[in-house]
Protein backbone atom coordinates (compact mmCIF):
# COMPACT_ATOMS: atom_id res chain seq x y z
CA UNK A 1 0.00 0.00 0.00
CA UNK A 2 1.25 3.51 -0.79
CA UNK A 3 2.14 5.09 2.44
CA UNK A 4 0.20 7.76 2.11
CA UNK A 5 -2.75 5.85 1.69
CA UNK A 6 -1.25 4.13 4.50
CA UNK A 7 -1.49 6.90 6.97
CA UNK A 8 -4.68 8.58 5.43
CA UNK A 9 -6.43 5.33 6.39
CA UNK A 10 -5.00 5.08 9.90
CA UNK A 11 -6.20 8.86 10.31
CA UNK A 12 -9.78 7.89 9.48
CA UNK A 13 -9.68 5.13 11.36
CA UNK A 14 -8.38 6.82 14.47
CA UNK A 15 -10.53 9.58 14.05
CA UNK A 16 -13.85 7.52 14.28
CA UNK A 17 -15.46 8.49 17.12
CA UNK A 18 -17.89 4.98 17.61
CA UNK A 19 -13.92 3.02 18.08
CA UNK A 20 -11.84 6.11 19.75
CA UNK A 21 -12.12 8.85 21.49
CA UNK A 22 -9.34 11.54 22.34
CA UNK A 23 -8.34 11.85 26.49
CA UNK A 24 -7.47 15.28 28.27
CA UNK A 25 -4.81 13.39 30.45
CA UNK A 26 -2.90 10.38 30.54
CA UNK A 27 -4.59 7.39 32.29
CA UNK A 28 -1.49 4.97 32.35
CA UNK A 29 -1.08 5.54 35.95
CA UNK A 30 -4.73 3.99 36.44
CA UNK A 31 -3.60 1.56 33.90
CA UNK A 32 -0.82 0.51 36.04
CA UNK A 33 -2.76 0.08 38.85
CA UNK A 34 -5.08 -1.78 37.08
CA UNK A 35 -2.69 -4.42 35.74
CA UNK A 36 -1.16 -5.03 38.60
CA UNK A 37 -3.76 -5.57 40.62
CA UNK A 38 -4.79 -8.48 38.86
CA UNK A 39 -0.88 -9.75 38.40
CA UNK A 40 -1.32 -9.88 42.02
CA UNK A 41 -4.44 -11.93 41.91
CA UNK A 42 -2.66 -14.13 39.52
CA UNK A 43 0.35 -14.84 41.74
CA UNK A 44 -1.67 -14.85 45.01
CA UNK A 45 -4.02 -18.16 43.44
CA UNK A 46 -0.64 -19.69 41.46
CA UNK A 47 -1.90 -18.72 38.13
CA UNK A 48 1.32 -17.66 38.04
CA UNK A 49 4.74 -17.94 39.54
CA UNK A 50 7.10 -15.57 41.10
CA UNK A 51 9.30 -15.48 38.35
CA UNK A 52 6.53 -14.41 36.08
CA UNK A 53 4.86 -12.08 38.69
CA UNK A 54 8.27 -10.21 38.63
CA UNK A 55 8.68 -10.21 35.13
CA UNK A 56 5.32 -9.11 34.30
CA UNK A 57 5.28 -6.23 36.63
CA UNK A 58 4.24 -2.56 35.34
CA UNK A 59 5.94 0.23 36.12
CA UNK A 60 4.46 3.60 35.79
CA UNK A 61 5.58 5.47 32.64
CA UNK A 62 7.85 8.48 33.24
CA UNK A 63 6.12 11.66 32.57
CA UNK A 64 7.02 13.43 29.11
């Protein structure tokens, strides 16, 4: 695909407002939280290990 065509379609795709809509902040903080939360869950009823507890950890983004 031409790349112009390329990036004209991701536009119009990103711009649909019934799939995405644009955010005033950053929610990866929440996001975070969120996934580690349930890593937690994980580990605590040995759906997963340690090991994989560790490795799968989120950290929170650095601000830009």
């Amino acid at each position: 695909m031409d790349k112009n065509l390329y990036e004209q379609e991701g536009l119009r795709q990103l711009t649909n407002p019934k799939y995405y809509m644009e955010i005033q902040e950053s929610i990866s903080a929440d996001t975070v939280e969120r996934i580690n939360e349930i890593l937690t869950h994980l580990n605590d009823i040995g759906f997963i290990n340690d090991d994989q507890y560790t490795y799968l950890w989120a950290l929170v983004p650095a601000e830009p």
